[in-house]
Protein backbone atom coordinates (compact mmCIF):
# COMPACT_ATOMS: atom_id res chain seq x y z
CA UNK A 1 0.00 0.00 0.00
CA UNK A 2 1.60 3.30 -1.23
CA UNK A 3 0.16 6.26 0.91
CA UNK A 4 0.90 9.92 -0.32
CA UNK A 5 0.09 12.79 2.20
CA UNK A 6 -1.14 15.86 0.09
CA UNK A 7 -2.24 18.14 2.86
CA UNK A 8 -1.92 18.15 6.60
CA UNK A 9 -3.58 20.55 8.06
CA UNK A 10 -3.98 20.97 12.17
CA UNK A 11 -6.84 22.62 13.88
CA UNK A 12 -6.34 23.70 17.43
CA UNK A 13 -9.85 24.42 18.83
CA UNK A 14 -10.85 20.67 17.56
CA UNK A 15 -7.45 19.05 18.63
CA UNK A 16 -7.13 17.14 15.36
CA UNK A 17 -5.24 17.37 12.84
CA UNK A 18 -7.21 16.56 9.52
CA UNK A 19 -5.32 14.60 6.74
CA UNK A 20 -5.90 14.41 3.03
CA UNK A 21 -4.03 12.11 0.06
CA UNK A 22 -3.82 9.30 -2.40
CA UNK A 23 -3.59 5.95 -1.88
CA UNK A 24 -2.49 3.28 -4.64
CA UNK A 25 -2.84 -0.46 -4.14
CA UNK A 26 -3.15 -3.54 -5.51
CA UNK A 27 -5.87 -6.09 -6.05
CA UNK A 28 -9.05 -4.56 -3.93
CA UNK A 29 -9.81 -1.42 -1.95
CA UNK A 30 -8.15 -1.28 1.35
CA UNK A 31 -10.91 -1.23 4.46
CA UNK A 32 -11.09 1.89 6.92
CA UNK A 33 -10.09 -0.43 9.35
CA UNK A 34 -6.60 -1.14 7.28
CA UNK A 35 -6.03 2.29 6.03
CA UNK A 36 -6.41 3.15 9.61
CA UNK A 37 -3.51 0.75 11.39
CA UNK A 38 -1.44 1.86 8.15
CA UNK A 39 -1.61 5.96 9.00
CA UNK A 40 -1.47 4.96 12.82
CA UNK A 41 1.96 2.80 12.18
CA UNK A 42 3.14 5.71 9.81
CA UNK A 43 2.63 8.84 11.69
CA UNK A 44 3.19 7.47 14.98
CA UNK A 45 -0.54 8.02 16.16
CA UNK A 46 -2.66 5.78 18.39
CA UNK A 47 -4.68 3.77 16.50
CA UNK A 48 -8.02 4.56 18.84
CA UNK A 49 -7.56 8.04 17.80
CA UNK A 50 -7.47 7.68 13.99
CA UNK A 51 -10.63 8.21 11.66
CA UNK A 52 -11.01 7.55 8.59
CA UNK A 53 -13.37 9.98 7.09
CA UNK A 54 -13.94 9.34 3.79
CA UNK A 55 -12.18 6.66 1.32
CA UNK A 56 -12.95 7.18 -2.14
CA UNK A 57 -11.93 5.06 -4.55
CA UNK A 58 -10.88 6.15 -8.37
CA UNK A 59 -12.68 4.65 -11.23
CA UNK A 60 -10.12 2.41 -13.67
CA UNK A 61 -6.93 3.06 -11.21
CA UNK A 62 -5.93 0.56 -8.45
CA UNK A 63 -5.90 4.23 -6.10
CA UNK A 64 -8.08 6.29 -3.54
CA UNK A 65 -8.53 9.69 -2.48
CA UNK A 66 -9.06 9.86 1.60
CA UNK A 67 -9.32 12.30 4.08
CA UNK A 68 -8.65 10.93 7.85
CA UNK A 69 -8.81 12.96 10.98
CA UNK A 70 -6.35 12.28 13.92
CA UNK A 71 -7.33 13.55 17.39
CA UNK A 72 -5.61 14.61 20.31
CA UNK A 73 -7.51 12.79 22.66
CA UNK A 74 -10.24 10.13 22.70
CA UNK A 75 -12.81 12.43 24.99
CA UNK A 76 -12.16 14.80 22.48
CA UNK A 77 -13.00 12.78 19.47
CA UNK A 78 -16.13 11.88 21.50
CA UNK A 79 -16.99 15.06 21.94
CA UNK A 80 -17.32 16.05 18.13
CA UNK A 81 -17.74 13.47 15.87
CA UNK A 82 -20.94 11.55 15.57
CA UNK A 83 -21.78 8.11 16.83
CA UNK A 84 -22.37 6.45 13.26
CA UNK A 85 -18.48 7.39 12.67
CA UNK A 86 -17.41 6.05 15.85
CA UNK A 87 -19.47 2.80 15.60
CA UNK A 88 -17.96 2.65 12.20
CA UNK A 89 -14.29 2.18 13.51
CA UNK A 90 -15.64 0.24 16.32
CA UNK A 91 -15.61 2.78 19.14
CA UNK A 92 -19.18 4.12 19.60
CA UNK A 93 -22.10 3.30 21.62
CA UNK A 94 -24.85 1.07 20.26
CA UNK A 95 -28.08 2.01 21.13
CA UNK A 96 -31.03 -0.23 22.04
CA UNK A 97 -33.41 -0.07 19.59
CA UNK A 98 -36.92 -1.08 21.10
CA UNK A 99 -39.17 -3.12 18.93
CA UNK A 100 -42.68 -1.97 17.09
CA UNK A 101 -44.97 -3.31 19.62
CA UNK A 102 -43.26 -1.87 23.06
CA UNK A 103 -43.50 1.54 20.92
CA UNK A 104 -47.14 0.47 20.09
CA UNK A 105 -47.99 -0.50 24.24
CA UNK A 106 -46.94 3.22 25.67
CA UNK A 107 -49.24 4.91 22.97
């Protein structure tokens, strides 16, 4: 997996740092999940605190645009980003979803 950093930009109020490049690769489209350990291993950065935002791949080319976002701090990155992003790399909070009928009962 060849990753290329185009811009790097970090944002003080939101203690991240938001990242934006190419990726080339061979065979299928790496996972969030993969692209994720790969930033975390090359930038240093704990994996936990690593998002992958958005992982678009290019039509005809074995290569991807991205744009992940590193935080700070994990109470941070709980703070601002929404739970479908956080369930998505396996760090959010599931919540119960109560069935038809209990909903149909209270009314």
């Amino acid at each position: 997996m060849n990753i290329q950093i185009i811009n790097d930009e970090k944002k003080q109020l939101l203690k991240k740092r938001t990242l934006t490049g190419k990726l080339g690769y061979e065979g299928k489209t790496p996972g969030r999940l993969e692209l994720r350990k790969e930033i975390a291993h090359k930038l240093n950065a704990k994996e936990e605190l690593v998002l992958v935002k958005q992982l678009k791949p290019d039509y005809g080319n074995q290569s991807a645009h991205f744009i992940i976002e590193i935080y700070d701090d994990a109470e941070t990155m709980k703070q601002v980003e929404q739970n479908y992003m956080l369930l998505r790399h396996g760090q959010g909070e599931q919540k119960e979803s109560k069935p038809a009928e209990e909903a149909a009962e209270k009314k």
